[in-house]
PDB file of N, CA and C in Angstrom:
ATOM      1  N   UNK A   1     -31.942  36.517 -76.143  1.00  0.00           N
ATOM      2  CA  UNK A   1     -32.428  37.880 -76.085  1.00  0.00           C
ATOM      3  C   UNK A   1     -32.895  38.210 -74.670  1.00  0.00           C
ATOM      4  N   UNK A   2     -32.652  39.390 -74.098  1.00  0.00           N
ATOM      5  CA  UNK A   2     -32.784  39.668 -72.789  1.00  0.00           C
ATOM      6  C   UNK A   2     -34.714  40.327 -72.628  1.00  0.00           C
ATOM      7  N   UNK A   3     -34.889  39.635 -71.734  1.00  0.00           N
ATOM      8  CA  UNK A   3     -36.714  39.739 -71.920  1.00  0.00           C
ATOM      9  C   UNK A   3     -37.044  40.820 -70.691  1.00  0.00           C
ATOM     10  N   UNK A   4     -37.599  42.220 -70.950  1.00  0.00           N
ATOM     11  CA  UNK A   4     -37.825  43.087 -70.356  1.00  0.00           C
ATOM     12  C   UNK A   4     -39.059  42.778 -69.845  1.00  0.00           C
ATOM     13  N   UNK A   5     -39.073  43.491 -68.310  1.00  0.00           N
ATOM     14  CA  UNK A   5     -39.910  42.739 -67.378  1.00  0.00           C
ATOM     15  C   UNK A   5     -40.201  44.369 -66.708  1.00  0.00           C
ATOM     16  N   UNK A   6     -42.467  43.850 -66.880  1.00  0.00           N
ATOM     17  CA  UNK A   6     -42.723  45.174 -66.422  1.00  0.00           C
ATOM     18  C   UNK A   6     -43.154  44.773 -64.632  1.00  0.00           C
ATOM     19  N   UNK A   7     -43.330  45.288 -63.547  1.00  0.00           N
ATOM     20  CA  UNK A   7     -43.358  45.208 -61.765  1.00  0.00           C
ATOM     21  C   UNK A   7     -44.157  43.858 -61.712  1.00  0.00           C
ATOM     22  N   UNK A   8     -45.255  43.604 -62.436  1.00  0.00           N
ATOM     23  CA  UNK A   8     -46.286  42.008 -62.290  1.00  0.00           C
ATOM     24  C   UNK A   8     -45.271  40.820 -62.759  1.00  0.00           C
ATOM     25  N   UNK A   9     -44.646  40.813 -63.561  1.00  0.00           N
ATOM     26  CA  UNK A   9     -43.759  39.867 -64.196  1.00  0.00           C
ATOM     27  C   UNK A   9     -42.572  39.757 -63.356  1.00  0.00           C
ATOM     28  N   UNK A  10     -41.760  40.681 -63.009  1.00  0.00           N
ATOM     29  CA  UNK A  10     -40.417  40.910 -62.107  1.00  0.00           C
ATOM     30  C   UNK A  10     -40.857  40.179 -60.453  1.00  0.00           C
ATOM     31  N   UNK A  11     -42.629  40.747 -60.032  1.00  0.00           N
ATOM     32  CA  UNK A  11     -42.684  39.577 -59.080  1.00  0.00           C
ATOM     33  C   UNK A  11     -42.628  38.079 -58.741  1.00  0.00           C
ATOM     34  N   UNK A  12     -43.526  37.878 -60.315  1.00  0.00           N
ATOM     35  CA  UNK A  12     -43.340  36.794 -60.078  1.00  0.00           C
ATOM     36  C   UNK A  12     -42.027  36.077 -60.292  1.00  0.00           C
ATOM     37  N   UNK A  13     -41.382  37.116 -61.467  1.00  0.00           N
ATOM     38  CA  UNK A  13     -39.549  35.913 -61.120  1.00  0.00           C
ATOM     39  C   UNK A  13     -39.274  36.234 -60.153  1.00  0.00           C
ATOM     40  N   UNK A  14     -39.526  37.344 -59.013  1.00  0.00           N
ATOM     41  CA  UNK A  14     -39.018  37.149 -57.461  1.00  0.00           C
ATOM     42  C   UNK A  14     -39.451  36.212 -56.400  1.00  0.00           C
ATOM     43  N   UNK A  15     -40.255  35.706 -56.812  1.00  0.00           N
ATOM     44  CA  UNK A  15     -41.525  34.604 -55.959  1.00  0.00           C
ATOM     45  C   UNK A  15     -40.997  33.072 -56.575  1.00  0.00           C
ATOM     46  N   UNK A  16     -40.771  32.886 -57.832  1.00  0.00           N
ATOM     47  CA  UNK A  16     -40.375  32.155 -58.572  1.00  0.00           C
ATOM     48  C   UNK A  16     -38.761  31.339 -57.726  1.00  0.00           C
ATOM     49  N   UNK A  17     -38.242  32.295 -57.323  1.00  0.00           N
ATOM     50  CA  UNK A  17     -37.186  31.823 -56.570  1.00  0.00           C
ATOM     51  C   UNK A  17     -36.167  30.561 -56.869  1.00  0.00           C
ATOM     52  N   UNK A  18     -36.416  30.313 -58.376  1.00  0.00           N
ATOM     53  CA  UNK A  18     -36.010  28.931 -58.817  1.00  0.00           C
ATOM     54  C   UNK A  18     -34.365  29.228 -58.950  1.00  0.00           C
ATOM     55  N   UNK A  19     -33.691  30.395 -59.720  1.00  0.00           N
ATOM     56  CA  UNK A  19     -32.602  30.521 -59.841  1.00  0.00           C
ATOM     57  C   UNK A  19     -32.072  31.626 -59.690  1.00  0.00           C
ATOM     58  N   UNK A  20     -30.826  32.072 -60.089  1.00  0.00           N
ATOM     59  CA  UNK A  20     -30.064  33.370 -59.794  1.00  0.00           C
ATOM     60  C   UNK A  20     -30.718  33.832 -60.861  1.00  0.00           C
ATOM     61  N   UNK A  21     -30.713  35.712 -60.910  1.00  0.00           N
ATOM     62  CA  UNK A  21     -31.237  36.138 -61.960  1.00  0.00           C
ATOM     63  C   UNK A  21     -30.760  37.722 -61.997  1.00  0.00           C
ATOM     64  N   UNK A  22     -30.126  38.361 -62.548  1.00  0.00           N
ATOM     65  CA  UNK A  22     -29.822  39.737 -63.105  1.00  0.00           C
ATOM     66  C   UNK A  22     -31.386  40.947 -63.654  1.00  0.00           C
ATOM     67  N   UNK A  23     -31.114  42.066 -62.417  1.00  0.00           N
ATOM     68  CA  UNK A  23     -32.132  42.887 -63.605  1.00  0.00           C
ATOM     69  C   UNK A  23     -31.353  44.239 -63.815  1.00  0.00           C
ATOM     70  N   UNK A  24     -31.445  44.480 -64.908  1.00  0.00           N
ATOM     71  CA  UNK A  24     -30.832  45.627 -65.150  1.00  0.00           C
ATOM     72  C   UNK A  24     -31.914  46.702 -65.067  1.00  0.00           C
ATOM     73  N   UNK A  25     -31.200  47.777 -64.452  1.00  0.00           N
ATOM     74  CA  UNK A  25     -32.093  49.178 -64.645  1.00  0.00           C
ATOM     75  C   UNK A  25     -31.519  50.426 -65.675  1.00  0.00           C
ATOM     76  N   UNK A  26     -31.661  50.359 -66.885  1.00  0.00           N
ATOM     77  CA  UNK A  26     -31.239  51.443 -67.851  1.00  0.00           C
ATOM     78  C   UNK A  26     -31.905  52.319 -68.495  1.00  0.00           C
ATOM     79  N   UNK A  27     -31.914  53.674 -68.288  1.00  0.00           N
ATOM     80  CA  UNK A  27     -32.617  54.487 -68.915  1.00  0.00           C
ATOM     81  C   UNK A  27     -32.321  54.582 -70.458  1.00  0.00           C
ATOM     82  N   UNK A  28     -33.123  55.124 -71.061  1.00  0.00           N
ATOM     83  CA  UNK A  28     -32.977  55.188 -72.412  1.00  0.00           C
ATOM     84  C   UNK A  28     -32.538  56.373 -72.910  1.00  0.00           C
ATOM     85  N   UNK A  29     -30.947  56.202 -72.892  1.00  0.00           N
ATOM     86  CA  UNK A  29     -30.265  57.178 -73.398  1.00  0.00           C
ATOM     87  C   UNK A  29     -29.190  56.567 -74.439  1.00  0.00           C
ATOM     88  N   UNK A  30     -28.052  57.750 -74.367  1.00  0.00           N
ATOM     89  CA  UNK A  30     -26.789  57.300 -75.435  1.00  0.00           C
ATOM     90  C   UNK A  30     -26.133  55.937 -74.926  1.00  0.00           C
ATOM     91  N   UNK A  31     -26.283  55.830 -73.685  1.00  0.00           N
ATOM     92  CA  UNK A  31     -25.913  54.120 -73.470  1.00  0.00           C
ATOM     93  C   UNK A  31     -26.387  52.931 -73.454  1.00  0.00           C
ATOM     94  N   UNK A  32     -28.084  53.082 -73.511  1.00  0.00           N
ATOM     95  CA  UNK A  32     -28.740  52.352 -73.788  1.00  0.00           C
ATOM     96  C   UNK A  32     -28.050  51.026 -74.479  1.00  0.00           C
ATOM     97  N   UNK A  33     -27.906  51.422 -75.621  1.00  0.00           N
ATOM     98  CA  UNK A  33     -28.125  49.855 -76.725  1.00  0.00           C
ATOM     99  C   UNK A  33     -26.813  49.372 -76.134  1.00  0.00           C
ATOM    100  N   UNK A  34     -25.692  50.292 -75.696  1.00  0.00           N
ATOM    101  CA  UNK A  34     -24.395  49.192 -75.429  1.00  0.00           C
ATOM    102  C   UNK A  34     -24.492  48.370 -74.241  1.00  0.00           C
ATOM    103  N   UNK A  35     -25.162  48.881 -73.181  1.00  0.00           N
ATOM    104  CA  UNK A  35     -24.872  48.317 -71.862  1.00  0.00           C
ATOM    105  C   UNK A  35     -26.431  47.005 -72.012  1.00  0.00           C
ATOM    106  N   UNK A  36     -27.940  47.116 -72.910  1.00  0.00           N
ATOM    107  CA  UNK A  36     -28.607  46.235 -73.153  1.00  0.00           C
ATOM    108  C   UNK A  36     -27.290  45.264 -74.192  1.00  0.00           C
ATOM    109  N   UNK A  37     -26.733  45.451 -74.919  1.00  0.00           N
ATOM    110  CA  UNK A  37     -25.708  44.233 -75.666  1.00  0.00           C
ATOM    111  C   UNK A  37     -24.804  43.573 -74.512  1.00  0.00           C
ATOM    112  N   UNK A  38     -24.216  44.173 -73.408  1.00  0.00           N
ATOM    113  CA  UNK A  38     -23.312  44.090 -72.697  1.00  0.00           C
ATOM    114  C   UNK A  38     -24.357  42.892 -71.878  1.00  0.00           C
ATOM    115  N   UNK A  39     -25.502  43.118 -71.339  1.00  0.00           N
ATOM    116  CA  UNK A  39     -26.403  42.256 -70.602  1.00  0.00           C
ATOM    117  C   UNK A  39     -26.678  41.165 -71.512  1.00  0.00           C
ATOM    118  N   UNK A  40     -27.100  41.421 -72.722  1.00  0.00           N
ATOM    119  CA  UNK A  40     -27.192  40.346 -73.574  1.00  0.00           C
ATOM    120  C   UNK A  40     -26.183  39.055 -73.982  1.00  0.00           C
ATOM    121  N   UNK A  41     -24.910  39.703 -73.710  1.00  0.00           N
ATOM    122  CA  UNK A  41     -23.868  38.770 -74.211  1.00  0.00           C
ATOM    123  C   UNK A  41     -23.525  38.002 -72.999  1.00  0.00           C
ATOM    124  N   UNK A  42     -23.530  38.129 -71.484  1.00  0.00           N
ATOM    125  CA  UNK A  42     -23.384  38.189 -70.247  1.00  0.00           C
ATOM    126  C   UNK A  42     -24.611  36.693 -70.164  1.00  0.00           C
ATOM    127  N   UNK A  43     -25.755  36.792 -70.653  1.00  0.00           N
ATOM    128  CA  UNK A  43     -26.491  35.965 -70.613  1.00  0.00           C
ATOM    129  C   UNK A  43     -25.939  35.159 -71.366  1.00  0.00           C
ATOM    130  N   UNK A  44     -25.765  35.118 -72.125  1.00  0.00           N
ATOM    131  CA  UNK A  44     -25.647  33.759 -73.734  1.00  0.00           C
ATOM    132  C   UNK A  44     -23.984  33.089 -72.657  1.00  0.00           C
ATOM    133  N   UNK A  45     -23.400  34.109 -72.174  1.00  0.00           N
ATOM    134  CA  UNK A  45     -22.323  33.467 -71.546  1.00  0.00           C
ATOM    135  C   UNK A  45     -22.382  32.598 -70.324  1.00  0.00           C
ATOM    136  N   UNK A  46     -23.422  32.838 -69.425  1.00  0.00           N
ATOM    137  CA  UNK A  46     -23.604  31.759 -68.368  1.00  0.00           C
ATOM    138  C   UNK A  46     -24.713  30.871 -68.627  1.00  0.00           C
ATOM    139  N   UNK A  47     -24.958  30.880 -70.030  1.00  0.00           N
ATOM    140  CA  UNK A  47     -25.987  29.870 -70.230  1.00  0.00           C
ATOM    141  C   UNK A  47     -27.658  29.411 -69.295  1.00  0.00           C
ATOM    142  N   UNK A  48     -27.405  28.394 -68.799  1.00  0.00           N
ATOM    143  CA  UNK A  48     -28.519  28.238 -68.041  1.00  0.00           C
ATOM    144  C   UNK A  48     -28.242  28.566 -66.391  1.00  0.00           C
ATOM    145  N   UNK A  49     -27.062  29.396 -66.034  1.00  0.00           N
ATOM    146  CA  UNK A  49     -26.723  29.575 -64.525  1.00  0.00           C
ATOM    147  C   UNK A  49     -27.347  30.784 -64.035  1.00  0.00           C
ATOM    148  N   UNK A  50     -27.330  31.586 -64.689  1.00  0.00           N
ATOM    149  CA  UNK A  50     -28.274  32.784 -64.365  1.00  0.00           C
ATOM    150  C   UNK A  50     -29.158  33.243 -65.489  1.00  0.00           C
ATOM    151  N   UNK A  51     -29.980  34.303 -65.075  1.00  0.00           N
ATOM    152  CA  UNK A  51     -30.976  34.636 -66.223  1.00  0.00           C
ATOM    153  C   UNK A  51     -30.722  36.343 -66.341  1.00  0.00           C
ATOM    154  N   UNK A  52     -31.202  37.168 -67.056  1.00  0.00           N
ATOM    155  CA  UNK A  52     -30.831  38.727 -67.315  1.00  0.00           C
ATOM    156  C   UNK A  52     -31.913  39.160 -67.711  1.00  0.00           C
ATOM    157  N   UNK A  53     -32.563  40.216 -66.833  1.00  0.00           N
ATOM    158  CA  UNK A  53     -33.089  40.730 -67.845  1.00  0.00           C
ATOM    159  C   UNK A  53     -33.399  42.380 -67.980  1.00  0.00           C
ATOM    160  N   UNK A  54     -34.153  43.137 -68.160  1.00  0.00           N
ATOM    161  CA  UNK A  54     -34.076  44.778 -68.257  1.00  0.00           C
ATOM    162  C   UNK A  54     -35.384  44.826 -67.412  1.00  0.00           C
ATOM    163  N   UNK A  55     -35.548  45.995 -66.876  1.00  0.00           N
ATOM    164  CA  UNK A  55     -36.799  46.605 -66.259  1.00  0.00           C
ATOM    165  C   UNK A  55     -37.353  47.707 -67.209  1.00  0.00           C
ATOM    166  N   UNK A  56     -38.368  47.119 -67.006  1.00  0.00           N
ATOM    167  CA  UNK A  56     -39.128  48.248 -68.617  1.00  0.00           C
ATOM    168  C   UNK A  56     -39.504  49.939 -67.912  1.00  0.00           C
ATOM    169  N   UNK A  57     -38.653  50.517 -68.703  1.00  0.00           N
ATOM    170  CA  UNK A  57     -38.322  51.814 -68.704  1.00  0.00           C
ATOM    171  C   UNK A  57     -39.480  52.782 -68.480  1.00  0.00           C
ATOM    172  N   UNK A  58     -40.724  52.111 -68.802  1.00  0.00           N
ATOM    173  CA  UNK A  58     -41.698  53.140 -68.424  1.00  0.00           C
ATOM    174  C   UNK A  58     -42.198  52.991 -66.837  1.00  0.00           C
ATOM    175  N   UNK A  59     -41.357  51.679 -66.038  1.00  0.00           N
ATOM    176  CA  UNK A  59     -42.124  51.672 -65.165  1.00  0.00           C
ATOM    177  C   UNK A  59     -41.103  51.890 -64.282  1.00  0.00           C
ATOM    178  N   UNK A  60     -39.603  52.615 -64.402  1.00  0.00           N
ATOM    179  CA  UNK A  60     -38.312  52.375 -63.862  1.00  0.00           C
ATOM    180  C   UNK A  60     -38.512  53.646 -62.889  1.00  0.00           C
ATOM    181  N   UNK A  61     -38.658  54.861 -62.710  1.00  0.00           N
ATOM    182  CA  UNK A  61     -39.050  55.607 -61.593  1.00  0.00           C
ATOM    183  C   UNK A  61     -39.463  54.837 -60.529  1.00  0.00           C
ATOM    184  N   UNK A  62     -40.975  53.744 -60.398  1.00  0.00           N
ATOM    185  CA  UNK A  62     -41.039  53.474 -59.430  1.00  0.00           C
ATOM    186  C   UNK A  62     -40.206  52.376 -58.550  1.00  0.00           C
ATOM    187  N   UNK A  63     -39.553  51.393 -59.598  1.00  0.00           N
ATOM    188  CA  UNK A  63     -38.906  50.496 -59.163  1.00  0.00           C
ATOM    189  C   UNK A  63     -38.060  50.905 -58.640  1.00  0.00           C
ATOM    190  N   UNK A  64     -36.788  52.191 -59.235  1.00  0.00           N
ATOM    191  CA  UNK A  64     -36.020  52.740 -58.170  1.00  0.00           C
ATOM    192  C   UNK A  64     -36.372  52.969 -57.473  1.00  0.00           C
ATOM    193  N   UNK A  65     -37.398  53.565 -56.528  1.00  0.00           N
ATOM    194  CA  UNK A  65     -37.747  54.012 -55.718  1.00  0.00           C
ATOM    195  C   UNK A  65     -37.882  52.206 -54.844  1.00  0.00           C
ATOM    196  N   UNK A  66     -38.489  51.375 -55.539  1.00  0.00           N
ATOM    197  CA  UNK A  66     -39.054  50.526 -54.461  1.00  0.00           C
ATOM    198  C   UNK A  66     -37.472  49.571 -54.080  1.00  0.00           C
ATOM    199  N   UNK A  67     -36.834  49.957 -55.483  1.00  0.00           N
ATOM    200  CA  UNK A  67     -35.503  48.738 -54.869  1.00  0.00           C
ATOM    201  C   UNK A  67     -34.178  49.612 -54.418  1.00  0.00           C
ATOM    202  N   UNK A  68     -34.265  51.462 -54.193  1.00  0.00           N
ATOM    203  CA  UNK A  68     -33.704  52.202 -53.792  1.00  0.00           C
ATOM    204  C   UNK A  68     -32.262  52.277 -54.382  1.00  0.00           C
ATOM    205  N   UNK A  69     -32.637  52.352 -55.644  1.00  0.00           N
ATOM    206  CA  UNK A  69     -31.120  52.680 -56.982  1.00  0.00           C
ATOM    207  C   UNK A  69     -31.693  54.087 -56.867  1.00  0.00           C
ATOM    208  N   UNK A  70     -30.565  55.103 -57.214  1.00  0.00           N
ATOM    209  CA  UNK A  70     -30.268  55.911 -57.114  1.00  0.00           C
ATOM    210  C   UNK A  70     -29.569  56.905 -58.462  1.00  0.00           C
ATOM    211  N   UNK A  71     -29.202  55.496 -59.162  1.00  0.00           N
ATOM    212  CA  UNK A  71     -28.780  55.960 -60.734  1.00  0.00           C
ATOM    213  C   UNK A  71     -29.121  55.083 -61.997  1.00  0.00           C
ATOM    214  N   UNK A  72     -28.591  55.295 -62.840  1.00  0.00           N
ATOM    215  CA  UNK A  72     -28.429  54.087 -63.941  1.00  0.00           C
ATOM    216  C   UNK A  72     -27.148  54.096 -64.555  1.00  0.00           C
ATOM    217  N   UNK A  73     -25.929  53.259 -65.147  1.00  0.00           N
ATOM    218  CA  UNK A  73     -27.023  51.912 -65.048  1.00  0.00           C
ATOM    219  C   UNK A  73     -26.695  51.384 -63.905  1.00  0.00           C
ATOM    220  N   UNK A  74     -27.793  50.355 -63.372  1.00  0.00           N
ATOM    221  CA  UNK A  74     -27.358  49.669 -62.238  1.00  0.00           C
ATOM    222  C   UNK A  74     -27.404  47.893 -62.415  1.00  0.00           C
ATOM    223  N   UNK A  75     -27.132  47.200 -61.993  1.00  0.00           N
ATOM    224  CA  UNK A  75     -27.505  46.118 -62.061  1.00  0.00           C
ATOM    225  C   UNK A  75     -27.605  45.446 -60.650  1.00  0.00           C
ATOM    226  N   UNK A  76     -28.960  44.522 -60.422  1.00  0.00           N
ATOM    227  CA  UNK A  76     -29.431  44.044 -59.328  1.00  0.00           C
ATOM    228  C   UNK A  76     -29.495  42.491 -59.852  1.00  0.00           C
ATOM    229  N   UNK A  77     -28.698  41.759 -58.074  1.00  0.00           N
ATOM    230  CA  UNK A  77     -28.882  40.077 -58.927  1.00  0.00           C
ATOM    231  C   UNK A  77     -29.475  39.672 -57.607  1.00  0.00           C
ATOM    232  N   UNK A  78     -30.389  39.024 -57.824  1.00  0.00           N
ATOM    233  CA  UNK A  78     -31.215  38.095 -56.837  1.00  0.00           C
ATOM    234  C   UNK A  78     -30.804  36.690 -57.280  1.00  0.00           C
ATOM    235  N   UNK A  79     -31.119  36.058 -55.890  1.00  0.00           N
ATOM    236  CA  UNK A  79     -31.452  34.885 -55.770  1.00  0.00           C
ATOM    237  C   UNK A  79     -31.840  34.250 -54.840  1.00  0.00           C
ATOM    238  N   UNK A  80     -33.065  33.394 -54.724  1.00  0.00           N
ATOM    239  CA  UNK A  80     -34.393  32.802 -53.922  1.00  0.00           C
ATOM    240  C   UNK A  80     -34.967  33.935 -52.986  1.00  0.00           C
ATOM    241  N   UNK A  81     -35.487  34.590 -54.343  1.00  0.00           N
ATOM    242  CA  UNK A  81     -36.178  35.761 -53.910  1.00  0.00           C
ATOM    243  C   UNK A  81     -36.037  37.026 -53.452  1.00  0.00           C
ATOM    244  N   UNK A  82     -34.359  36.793 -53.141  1.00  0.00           N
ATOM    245  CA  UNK A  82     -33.561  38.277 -52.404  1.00  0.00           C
ATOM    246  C   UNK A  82     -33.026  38.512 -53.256  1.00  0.00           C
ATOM    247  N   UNK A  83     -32.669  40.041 -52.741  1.00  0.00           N
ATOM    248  CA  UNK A  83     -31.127  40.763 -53.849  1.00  0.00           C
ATOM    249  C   UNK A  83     -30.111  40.305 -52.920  1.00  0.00           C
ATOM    250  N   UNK A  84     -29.067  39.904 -53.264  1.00  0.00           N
ATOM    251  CA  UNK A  84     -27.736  39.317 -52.876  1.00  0.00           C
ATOM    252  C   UNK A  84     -26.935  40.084 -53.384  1.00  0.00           C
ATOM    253  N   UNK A  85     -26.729  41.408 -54.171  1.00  0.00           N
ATOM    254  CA  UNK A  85     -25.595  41.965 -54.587  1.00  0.00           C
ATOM    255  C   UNK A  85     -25.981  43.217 -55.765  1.00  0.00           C
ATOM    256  N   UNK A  86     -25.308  44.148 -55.710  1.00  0.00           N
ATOM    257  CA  UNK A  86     -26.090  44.967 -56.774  1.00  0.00           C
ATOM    258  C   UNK A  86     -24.407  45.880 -57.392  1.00  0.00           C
ATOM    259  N   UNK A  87     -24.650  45.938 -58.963  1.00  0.00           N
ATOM    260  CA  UNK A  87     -23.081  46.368 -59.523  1.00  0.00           C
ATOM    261  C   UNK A  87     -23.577  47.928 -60.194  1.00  0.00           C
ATOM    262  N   UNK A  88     -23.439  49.184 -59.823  1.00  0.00           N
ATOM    263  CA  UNK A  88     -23.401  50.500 -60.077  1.00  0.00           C
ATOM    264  C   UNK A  88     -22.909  50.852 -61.022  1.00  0.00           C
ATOM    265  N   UNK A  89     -23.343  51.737 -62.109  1.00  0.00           N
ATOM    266  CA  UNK A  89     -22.479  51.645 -63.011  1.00  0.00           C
ATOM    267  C   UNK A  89     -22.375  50.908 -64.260  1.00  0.00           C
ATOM    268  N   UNK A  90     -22.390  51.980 -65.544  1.00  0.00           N
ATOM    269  CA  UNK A  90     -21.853  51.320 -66.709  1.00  0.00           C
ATOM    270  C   UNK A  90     -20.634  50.308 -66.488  1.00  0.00           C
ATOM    271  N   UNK A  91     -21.026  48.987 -67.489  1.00  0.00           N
ATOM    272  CA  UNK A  91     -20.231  47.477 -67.258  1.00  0.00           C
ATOM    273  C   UNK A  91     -20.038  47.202 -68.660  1.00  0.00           C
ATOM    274  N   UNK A  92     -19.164  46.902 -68.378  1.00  0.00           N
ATOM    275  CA  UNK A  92     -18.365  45.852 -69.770  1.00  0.00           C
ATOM    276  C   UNK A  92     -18.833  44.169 -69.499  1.00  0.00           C
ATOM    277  N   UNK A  93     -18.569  43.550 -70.661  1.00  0.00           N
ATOM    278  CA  UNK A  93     -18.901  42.338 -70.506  1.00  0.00           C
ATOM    279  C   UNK A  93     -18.370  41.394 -68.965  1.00  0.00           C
ATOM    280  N   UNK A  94     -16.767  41.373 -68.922  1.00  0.00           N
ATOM    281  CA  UNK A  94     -15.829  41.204 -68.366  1.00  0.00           C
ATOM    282  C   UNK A  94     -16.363  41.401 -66.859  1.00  0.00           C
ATOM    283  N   UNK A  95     -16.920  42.762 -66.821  1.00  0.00           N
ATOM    284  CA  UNK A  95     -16.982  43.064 -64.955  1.00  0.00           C
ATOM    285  C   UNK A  95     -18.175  42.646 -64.795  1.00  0.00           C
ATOM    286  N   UNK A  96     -19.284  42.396 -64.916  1.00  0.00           N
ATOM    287  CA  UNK A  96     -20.538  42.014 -65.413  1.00  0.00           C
ATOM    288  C   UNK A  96     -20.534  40.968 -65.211  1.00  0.00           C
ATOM    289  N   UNK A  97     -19.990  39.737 -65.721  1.00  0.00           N
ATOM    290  CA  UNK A  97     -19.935  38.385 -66.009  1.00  0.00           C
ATOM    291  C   UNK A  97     -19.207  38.342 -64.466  1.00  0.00           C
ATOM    292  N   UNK A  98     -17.828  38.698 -64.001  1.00  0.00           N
ATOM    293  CA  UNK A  98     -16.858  38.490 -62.818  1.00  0.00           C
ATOM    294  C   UNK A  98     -18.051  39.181 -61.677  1.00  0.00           C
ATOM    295  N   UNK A  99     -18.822  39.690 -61.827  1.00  0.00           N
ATOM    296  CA  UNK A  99     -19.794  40.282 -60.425  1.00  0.00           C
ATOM    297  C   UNK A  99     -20.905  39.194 -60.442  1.00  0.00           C
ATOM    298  N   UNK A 100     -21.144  38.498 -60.876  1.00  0.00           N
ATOM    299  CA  UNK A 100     -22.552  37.834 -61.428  1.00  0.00           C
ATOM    300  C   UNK A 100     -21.644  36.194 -60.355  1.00  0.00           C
ATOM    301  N   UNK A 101     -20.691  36.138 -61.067  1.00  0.00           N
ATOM    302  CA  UNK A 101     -19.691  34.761 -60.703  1.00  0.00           C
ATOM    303  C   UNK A 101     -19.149  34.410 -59.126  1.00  0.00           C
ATOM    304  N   UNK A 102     -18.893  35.886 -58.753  1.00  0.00           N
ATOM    305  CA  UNK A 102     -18.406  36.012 -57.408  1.00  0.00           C
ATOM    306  C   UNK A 102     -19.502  35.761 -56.423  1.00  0.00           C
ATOM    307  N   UNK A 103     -20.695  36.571 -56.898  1.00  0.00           N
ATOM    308  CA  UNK A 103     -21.920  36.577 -55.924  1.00  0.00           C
ATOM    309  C   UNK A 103     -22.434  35.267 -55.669  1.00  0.00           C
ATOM    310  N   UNK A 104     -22.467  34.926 -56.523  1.00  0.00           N
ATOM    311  CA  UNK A 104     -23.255  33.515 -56.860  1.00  0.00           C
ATOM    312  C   UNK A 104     -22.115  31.970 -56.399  1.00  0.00           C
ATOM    313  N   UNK A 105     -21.250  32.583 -56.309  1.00  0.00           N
ATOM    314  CA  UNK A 105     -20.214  31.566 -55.726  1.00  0.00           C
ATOM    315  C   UNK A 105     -19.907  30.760 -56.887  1.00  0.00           C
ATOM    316  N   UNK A 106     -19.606  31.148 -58.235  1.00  0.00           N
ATOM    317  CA  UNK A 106     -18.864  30.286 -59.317  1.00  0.00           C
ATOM    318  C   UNK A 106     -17.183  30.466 -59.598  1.00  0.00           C
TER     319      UNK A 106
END
């Protein structure tokens, strides 16, 4: 299950720096539940290589602002503490999983 993370928690997995990690930014609309399943299945698929998770929606104004997204959905992947790559845009499992793989050098 993908564990939504409010700005205190998201630091510390940025400080944490232990592994690669996905955050999604999705507002809560008509795409909501597909593109949270799409992140969900994306996880269960790289197992323990990366981690996924959502930015909690009440606090997503400021985070765009602080990580300078511009839309939803977006997806941002860090690793050891940086963003290394960010995928724009509603995702299917498929492009999701192949953006996550490339960045990360799998």
């Amino acid at each position: 299950m993908v564990k939504t993370l409010e700005p205190q928690a998201f630091d510390i997995e940025l400080q944490s720096g232990s592994e690669p990690f996905v955050v999604a930014f999705l507002k809560r609309n008509e795409r909501f539940a597909e593109q949270r399943k799409v992140l969900a299945q994306v996880e269960k698929s790289n197992g323990d290589r990366v981690r996924c998770f959502l930015f909690d929606v009440d606090y997503l104004p400021t985070a765009m602002d602080r990580f300078a997204v511009n839309g939803t959905p977006t997806f941002l992947l860090f690793e050891q503490g940086k963003e290394i790559d960010r995928l724009i845009g509603e995702s299917d499992g498929e492009t999701l999983d192949e953006f996550i793989r490339s960045a990360i050098g799998e």
